[in-house]
N, C-alpha and C. Protein backbone atom coordinates (compact mmCIF):
# COMPACT_ATOMS: atom_id res chain seq x y z
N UNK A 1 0.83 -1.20 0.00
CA UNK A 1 0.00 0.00 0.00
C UNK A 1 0.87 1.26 0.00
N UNK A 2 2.27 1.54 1.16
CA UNK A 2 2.71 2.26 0.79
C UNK A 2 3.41 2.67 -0.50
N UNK A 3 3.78 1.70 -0.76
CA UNK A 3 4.46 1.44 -2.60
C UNK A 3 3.25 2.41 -3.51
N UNK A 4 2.42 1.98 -3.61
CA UNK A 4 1.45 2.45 -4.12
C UNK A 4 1.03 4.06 -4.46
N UNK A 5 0.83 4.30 -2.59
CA UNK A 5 1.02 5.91 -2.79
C UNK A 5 1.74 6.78 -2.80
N UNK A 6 3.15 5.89 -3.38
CA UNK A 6 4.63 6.62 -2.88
C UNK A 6 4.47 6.64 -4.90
N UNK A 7 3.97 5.56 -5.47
CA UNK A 7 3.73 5.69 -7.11
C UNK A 7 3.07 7.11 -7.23
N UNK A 8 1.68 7.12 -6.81
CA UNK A 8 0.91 7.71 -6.67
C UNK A 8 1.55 8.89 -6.71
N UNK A 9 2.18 9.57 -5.64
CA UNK A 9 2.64 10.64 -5.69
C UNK A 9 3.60 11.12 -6.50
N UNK A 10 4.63 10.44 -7.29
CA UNK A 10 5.75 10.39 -7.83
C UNK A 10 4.88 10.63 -9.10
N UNK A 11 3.72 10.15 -9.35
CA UNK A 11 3.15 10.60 -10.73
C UNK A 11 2.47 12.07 -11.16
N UNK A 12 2.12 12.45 -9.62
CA UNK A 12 1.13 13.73 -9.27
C UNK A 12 2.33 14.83 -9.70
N UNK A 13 3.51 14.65 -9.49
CA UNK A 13 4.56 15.38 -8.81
C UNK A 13 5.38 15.73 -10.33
N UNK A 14 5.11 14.78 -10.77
CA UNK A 14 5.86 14.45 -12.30
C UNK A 14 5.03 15.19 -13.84
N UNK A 15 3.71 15.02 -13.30
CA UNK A 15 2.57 15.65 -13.84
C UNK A 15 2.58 17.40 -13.93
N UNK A 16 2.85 17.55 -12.42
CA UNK A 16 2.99 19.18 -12.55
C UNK A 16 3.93 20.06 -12.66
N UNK A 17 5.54 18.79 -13.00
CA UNK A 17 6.20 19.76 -13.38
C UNK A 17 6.11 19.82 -14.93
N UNK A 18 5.90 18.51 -15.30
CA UNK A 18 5.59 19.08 -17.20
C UNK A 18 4.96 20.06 -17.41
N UNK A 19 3.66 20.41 -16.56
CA UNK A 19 2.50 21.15 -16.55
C UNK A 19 3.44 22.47 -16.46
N UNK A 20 4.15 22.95 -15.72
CA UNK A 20 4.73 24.16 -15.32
C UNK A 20 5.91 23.96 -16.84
N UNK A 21 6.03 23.20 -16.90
CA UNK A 21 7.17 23.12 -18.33
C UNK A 21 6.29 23.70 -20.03
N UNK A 22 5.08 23.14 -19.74
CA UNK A 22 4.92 23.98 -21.04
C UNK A 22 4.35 25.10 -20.95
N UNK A 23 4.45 25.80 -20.01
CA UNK A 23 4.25 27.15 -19.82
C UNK A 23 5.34 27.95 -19.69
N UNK A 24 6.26 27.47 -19.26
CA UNK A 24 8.07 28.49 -19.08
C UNK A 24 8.25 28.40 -20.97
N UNK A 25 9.26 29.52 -20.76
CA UNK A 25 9.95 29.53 -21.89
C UNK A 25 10.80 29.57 -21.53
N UNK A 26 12.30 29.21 -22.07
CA UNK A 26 13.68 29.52 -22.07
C UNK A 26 14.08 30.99 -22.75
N UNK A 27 15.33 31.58 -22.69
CA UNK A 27 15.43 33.02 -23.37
C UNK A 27 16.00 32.83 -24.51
N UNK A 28 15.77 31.75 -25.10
CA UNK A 28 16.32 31.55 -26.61
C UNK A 28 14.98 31.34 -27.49
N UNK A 29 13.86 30.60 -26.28
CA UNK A 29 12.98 30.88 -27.30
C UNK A 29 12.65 31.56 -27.81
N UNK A 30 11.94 31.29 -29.19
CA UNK A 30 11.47 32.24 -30.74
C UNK A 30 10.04 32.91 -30.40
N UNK A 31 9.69 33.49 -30.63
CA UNK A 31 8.19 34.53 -30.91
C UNK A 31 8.60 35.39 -31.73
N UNK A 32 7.66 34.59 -32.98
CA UNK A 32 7.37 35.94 -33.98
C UNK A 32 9.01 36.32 -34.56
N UNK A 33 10.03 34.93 -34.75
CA UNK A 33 10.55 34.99 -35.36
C UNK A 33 11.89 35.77 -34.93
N UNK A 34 12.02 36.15 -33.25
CA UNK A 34 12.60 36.97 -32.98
C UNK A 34 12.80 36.49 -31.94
N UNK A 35 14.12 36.05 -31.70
CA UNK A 35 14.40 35.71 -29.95
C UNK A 35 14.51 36.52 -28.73
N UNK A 36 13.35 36.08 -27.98
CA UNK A 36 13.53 37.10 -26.19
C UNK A 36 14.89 37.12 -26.17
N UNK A 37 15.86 36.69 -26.59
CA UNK A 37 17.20 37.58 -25.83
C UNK A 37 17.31 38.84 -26.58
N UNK A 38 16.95 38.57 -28.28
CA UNK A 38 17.20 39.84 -28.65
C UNK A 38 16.49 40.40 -28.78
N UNK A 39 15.54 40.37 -27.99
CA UNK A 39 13.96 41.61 -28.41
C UNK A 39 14.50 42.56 -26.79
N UNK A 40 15.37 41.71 -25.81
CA UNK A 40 15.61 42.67 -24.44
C UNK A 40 16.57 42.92 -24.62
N UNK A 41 18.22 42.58 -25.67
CA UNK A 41 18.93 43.31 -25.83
C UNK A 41 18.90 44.21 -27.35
N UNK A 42 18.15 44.55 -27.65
CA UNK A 42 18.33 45.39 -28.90
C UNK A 42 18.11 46.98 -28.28
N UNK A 43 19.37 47.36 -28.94
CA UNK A 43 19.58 48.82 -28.22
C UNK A 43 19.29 50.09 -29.64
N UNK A 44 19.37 51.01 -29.23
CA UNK A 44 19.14 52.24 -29.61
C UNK A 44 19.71 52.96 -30.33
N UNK A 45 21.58 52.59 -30.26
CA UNK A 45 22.53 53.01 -30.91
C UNK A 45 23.41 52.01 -30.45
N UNK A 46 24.74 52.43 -31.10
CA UNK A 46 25.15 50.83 -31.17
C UNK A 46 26.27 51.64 -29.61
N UNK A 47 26.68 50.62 -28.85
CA UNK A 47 27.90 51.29 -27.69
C UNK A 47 29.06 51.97 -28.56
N UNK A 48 29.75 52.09 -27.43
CA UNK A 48 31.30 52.69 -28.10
C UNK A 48 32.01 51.81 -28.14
N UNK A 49 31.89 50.59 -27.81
CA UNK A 49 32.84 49.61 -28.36
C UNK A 49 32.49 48.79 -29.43
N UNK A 50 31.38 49.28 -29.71
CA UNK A 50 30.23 48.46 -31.14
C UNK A 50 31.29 48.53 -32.43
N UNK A 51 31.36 47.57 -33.00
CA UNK A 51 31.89 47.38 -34.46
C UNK A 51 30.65 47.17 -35.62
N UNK A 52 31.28 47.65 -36.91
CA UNK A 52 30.66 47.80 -38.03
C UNK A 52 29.94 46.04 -37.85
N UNK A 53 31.51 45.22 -37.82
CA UNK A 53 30.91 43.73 -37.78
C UNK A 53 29.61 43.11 -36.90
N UNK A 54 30.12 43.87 -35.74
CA UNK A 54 29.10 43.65 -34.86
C UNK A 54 27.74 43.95 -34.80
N UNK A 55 27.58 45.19 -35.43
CA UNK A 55 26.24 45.86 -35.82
C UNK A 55 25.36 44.77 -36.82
N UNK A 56 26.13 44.29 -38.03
CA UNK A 56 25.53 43.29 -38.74
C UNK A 56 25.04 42.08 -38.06
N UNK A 57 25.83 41.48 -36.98
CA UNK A 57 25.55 40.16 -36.43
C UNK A 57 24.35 40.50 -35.69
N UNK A 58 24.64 41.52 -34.86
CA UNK A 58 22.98 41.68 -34.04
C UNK A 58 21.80 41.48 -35.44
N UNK A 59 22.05 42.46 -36.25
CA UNK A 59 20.56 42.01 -36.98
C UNK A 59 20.48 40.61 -38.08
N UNK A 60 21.73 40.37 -38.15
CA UNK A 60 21.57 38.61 -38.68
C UNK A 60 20.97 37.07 -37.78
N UNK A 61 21.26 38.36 -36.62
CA UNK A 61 20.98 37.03 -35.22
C UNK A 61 19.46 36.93 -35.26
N UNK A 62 18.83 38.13 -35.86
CA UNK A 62 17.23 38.39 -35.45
C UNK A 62 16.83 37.34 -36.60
N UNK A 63 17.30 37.22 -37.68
CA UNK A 63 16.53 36.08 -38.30
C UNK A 63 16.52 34.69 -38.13
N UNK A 64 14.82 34.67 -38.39
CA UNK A 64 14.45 33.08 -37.50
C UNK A 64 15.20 32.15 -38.80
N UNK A 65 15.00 30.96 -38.44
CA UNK A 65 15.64 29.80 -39.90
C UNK A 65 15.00 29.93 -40.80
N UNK A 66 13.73 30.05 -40.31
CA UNK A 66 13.49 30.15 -42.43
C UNK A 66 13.46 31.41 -42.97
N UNK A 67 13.96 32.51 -42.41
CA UNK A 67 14.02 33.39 -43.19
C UNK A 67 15.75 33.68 -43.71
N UNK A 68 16.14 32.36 -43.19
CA UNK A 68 17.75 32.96 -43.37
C UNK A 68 17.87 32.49 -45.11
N UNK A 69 18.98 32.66 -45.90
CA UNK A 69 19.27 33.03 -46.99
C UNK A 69 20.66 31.89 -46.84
N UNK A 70 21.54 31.63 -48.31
CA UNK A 70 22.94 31.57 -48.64
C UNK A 70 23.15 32.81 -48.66
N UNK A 71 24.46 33.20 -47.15
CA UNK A 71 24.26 34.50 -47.46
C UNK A 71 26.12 34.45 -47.72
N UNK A 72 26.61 35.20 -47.50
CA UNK A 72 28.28 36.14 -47.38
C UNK A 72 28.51 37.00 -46.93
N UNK A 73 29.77 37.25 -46.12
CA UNK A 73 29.96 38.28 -45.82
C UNK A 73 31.59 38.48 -45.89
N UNK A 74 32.05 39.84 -45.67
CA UNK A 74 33.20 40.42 -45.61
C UNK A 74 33.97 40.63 -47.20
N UNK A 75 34.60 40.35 -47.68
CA UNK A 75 35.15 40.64 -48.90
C UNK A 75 35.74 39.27 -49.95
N UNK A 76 36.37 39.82 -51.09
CA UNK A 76 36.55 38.65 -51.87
C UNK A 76 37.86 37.86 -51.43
N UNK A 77 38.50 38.66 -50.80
CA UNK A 77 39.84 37.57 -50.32
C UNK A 77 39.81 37.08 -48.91
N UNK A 78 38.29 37.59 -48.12
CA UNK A 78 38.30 37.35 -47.04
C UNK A 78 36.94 37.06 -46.85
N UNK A 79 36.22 35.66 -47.05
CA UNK A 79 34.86 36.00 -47.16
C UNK A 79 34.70 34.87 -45.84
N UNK A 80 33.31 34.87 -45.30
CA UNK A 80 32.49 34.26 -44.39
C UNK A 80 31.41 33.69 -45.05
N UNK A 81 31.39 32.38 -44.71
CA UNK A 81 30.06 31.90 -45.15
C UNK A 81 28.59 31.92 -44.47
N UNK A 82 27.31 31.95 -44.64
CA UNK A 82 26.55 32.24 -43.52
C UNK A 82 26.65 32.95 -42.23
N UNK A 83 27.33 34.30 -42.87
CA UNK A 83 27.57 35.12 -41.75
C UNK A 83 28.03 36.51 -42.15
N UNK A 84 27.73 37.28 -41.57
CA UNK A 84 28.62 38.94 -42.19
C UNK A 84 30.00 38.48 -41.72
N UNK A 85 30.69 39.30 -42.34
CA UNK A 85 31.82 39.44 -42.30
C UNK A 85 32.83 40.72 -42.53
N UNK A 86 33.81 40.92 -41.42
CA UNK A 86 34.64 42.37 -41.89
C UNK A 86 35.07 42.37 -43.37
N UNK A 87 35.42 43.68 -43.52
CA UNK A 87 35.86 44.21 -45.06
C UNK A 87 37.27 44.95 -44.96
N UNK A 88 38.12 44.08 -45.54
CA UNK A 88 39.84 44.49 -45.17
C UNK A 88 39.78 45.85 -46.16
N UNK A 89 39.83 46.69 -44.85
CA UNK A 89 40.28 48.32 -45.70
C UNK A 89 41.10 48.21 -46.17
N UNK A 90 42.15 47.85 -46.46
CA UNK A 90 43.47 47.25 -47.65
C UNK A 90 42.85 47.23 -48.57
N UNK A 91 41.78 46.57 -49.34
CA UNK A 91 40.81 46.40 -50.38
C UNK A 91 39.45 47.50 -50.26
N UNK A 92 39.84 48.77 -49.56
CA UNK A 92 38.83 49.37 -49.59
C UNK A 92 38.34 50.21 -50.87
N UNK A 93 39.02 50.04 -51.96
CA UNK A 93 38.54 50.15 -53.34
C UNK A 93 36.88 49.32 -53.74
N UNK A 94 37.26 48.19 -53.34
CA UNK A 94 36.13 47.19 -53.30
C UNK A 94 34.71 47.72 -52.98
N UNK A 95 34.56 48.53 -51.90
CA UNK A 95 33.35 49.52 -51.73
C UNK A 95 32.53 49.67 -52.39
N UNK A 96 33.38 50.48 -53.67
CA UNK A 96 32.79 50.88 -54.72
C UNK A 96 31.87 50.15 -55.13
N UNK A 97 32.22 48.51 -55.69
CA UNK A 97 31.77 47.63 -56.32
C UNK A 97 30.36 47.02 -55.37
N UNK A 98 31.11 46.49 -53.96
CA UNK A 98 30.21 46.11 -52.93
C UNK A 98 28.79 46.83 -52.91
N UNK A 99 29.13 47.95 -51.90
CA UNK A 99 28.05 48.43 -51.67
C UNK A 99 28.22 49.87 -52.45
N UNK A 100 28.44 49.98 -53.44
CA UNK A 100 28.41 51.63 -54.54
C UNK A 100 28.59 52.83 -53.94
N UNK A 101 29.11 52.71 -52.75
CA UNK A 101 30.01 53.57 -52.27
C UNK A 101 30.93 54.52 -53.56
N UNK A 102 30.50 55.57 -54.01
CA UNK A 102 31.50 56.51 -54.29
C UNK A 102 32.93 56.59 -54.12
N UNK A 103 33.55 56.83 -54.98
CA UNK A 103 34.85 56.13 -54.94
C UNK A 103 35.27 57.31 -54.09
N UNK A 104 35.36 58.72 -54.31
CA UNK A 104 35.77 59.87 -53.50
C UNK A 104 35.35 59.76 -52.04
N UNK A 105 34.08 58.69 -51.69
CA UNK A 105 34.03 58.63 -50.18
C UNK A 105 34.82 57.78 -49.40
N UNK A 106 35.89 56.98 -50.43
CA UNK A 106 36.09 56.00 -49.94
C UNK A 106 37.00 56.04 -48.35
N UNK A 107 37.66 57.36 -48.65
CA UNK A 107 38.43 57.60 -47.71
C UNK A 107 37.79 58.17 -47.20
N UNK A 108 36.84 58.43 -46.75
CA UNK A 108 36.20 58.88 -45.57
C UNK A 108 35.30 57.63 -44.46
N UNK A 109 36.30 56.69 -44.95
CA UNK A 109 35.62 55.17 -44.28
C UNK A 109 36.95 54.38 -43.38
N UNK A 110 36.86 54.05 -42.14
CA UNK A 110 38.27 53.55 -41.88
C UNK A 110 37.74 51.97 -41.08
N UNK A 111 36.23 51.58 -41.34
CA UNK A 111 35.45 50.37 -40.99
C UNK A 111 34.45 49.47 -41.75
N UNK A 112 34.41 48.91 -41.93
CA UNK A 112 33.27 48.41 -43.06
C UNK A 112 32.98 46.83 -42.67
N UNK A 113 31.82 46.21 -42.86
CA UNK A 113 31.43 44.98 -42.50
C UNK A 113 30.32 44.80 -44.01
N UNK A 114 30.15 43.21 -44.41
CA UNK A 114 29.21 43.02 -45.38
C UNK A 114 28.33 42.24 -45.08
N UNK A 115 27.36 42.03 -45.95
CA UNK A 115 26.43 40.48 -46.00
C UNK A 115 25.34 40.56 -47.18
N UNK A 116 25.91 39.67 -47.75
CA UNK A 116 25.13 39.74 -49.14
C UNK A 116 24.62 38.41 -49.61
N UNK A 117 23.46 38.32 -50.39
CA UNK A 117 22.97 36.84 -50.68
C UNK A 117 24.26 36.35 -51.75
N UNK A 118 24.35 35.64 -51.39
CA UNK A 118 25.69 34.49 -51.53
C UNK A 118 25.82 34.23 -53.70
N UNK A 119 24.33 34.06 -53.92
CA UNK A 119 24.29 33.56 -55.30
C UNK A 119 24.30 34.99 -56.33
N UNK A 120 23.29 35.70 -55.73
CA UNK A 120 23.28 37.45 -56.25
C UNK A 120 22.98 38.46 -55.69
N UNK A 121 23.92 39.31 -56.05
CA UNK A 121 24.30 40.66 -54.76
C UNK A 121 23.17 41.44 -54.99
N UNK A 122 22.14 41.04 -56.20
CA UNK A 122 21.39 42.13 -56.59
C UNK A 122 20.04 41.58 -55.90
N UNK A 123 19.82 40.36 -55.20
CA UNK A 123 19.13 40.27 -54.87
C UNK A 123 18.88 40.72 -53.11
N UNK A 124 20.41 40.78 -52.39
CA UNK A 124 20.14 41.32 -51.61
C UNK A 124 21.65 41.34 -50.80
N UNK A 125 21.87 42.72 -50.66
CA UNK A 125 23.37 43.47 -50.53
C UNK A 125 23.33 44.60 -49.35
N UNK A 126 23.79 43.99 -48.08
CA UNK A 126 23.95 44.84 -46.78
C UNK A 126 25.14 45.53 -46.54
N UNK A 127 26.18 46.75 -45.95
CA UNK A 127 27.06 46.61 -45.01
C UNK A 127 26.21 48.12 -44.35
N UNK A 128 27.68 48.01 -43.36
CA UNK A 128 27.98 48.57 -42.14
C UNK A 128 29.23 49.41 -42.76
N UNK A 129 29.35 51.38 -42.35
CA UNK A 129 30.49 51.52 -42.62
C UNK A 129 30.31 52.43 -41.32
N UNK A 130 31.78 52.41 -40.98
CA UNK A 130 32.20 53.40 -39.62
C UNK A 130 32.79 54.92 -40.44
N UNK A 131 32.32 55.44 -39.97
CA UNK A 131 33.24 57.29 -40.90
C UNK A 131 34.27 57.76 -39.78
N UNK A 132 34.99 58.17 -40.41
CA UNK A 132 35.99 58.89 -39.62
C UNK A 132 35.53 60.25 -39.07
N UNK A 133 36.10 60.88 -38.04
CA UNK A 133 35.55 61.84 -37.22
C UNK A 133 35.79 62.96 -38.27
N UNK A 134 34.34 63.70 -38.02
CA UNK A 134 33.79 65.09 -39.03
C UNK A 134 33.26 64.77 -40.27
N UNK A 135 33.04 63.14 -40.68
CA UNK A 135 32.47 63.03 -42.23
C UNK A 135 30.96 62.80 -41.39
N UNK A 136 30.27 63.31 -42.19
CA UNK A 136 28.45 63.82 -42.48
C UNK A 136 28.16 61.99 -42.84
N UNK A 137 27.26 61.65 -42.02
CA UNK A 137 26.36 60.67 -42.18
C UNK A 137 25.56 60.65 -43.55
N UNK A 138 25.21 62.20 -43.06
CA UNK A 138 23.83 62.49 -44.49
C UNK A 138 24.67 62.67 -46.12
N UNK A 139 25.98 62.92 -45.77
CA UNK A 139 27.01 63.47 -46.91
C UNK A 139 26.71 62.07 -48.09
N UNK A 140 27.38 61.62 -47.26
CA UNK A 140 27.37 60.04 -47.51
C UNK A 140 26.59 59.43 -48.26
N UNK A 141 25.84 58.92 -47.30
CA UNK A 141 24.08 58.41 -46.90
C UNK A 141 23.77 59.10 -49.02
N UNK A 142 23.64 60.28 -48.95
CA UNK A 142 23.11 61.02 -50.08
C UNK A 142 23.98 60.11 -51.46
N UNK A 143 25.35 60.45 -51.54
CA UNK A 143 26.15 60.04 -51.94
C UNK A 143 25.69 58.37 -52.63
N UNK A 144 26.12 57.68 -51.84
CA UNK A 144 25.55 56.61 -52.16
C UNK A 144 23.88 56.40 -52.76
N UNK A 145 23.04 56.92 -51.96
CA UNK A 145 21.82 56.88 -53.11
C UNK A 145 21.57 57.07 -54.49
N UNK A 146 22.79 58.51 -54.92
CA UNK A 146 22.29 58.24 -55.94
C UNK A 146 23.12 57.82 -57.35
N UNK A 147 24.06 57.25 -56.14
CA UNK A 147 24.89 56.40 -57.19
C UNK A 147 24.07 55.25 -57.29
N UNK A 148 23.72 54.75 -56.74
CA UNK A 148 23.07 53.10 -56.82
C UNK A 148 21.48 53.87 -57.92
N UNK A 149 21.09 54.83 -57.83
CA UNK A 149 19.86 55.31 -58.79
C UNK A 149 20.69 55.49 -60.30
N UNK A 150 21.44 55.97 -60.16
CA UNK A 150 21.96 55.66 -61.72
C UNK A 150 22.69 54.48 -62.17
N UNK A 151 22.58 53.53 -60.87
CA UNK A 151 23.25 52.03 -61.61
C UNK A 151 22.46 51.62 -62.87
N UNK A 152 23.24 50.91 -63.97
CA UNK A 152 22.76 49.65 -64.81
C UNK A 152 22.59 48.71 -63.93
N UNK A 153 21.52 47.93 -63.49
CA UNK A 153 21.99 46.66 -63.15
C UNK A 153 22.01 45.38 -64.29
N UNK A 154 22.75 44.59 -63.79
CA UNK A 154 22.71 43.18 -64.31
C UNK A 154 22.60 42.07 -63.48
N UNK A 155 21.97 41.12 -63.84
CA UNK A 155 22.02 39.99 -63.10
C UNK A 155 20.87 40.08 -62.05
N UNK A 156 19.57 40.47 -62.69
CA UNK A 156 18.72 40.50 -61.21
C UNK A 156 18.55 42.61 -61.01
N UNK A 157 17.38 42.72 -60.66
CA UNK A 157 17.59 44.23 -60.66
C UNK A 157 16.46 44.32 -59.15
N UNK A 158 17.50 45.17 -58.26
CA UNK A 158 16.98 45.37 -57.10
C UNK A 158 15.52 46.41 -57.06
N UNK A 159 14.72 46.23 -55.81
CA UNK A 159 13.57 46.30 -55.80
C UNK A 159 13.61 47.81 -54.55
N UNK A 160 14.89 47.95 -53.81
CA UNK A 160 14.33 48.87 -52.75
C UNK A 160 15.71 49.43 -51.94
N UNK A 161 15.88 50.20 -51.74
CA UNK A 161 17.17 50.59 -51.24
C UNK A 161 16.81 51.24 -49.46
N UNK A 162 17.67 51.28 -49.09
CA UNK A 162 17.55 51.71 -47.44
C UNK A 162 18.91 52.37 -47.25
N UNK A 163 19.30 53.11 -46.47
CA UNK A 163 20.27 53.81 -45.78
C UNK A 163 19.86 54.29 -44.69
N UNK A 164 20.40 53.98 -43.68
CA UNK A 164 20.44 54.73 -42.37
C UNK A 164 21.40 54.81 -41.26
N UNK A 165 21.32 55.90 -40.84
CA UNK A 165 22.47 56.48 -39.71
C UNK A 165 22.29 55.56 -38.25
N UNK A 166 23.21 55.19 -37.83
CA UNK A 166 22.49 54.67 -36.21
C UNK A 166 23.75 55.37 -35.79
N UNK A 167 23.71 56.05 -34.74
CA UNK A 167 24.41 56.83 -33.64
C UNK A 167 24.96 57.90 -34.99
N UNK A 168 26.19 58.84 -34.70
CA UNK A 168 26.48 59.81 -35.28
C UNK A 168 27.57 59.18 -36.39
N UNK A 169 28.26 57.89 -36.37
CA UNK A 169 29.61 57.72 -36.95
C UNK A 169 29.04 56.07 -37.96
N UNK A 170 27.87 55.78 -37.72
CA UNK A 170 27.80 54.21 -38.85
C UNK A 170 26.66 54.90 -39.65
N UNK A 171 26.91 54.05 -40.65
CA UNK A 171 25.94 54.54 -41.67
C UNK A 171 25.55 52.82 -42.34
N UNK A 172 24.57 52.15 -42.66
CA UNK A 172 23.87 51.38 -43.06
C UNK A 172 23.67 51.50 -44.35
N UNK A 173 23.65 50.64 -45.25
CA UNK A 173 23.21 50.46 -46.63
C UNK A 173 22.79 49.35 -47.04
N UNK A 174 21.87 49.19 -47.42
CA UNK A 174 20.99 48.16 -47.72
C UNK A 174 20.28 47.85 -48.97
N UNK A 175 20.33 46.61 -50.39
CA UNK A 175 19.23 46.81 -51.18
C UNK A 175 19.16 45.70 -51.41
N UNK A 176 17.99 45.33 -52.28
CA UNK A 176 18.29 43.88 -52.85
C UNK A 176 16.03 43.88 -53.11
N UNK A 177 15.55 42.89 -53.48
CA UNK A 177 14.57 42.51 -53.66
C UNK A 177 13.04 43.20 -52.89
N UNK A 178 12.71 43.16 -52.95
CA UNK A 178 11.12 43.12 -51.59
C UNK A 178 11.28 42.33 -50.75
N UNK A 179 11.06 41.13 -51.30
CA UNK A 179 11.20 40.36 -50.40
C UNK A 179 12.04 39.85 -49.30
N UNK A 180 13.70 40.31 -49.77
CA UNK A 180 14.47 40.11 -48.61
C UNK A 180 14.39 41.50 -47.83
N UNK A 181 14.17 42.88 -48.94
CA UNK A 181 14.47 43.78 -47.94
C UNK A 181 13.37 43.95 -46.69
N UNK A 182 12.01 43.46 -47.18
CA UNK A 182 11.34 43.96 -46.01
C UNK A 182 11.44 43.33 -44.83
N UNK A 183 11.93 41.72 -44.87
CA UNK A 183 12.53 41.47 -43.56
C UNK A 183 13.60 41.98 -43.02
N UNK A 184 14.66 42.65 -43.80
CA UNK A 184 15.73 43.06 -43.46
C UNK A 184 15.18 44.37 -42.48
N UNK A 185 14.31 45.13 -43.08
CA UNK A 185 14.08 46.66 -42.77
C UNK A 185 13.09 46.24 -41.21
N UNK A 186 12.56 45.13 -41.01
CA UNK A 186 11.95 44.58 -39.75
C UNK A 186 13.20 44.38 -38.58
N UNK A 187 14.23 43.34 -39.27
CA UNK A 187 15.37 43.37 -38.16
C UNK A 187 16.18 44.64 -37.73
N UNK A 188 16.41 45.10 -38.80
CA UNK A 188 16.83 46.82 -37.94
C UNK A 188 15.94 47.83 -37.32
N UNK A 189 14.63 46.93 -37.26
CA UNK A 189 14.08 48.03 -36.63
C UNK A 189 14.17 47.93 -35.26
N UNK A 190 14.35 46.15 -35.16
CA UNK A 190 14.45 46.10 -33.84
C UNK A 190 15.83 45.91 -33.14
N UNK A 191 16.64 45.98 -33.85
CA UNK A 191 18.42 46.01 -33.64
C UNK A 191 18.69 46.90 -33.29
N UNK A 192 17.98 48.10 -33.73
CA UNK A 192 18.39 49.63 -33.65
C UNK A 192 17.23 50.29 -33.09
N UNK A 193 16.73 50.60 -32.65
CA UNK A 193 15.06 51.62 -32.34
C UNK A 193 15.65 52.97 -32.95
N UNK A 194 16.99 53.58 -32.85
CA UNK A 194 16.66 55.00 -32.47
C UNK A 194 17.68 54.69 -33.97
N UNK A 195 17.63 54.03 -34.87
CA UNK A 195 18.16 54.46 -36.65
C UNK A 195 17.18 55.06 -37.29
N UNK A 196 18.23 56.18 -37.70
CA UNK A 196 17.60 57.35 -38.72
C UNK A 196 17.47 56.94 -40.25
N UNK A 197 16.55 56.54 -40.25
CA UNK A 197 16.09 56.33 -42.05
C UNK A 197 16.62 57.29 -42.67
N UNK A 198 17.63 57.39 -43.25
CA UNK A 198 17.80 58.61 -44.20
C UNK A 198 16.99 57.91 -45.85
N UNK A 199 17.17 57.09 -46.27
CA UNK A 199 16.97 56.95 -47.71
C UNK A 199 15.71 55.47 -47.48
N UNK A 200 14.41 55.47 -47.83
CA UNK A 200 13.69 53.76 -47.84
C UNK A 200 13.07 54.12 -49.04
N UNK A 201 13.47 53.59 -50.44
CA UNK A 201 12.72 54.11 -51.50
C UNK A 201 12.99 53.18 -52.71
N UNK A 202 12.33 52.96 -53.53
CA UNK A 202 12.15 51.85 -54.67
C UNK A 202 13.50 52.40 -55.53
N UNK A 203 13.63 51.24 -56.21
CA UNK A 203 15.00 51.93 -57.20
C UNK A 203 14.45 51.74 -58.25
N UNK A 204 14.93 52.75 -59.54
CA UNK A 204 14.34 52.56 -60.59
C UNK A 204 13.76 53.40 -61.08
């Protein structure tokens, strides 16, 4: 008999912690595609020890699995697979090509990070650049828009361009499809709260 209600209880006991188990979440779990760790750490501007690279990973981290891509990052002699990656200012000519960076801005860049869909850049083409102290966000920011408005494209022709400032010294550039950009333009919203849209506008 005691056997019994010593079962008995061991089942009651066993019962309510599953019960309490599918009600907890862990802080990795997903909602809405976005993990509680990074919906409580997504900040406002990036710190002062924030890197261009780093800025990208926070908003690559926000995508759930199926929205992730073959993506790339960092440059052609230094690339990352499924992941951004830094951009060796040694090759900071490359800019140009990357993200259509103006060749005259180039030196006004001493940081840069990438991430681009892996098969075509035209379908969807991110970085991160750091400016050196006294270059204009908006200088820039401008700069680049409307170089990428008078691109030819080939290979795929992008659908939407983005630029934006987060704190006073990164500047964001972004284009590629609808479809990738509008998830893209969802993860920085919540990577960043306080990024200044300078440029969200169709190309073409």
């Amino acid at each position: 008999m005691k056997k019994l209600i010593s079962l008995l209880l061991a089942f009651a006991l066993a019962a309510v912690m599953l019960a309490g188990c599918k009600e907890s979440k862990t802080p990795g779990d997903v909602s809405d595609g976005i993990s509680t760790d990074a919906q409580t750490t997504a900040d406002t501007e990036p710190a002062e020890e924030e890197s261009a690279l780093a800025m990208l990973e926070k908003i690559w981290a926000l995508y759930a699995e199926n929205e992730r891509f073959a993506a790339a990052g960092g440059d052609v002699d230094h690339s990352v697979a499924d992941a951004p990656g830094c951009f060796d200012m040694s090759n900071a000519g490359d800019l140009s090509y990357f993200l259509h960076i103006p060749e005259g801005q180039i030196a006004n860049i001493d940081e840069a990070a990438t991430l681009t869909h892996m098969i075509n850049l035209n379908s969807f083409t991110s970085g991160v650049v750091h400016l050196k102290p006294g270059v204009s966000a908006s200088d820039l920011a401008k700069a680049v828009r409307d170089e990428i408005k008078e691109m030819r494209w080939m290979c795929g022709f992008p659908d939407r361009l983005i630029v934006a400032s987060v704190g006073e010294t990164y500047v964001l550039i972004a284009f590629g499809t609808e479809e990738y950009m509008s998830v893209f333009s969802a993860k920085l919203s919540v990577a960043f709260r306080g990024a200044q849209i300078l440029y969200d506008e169709p190309i073409g």
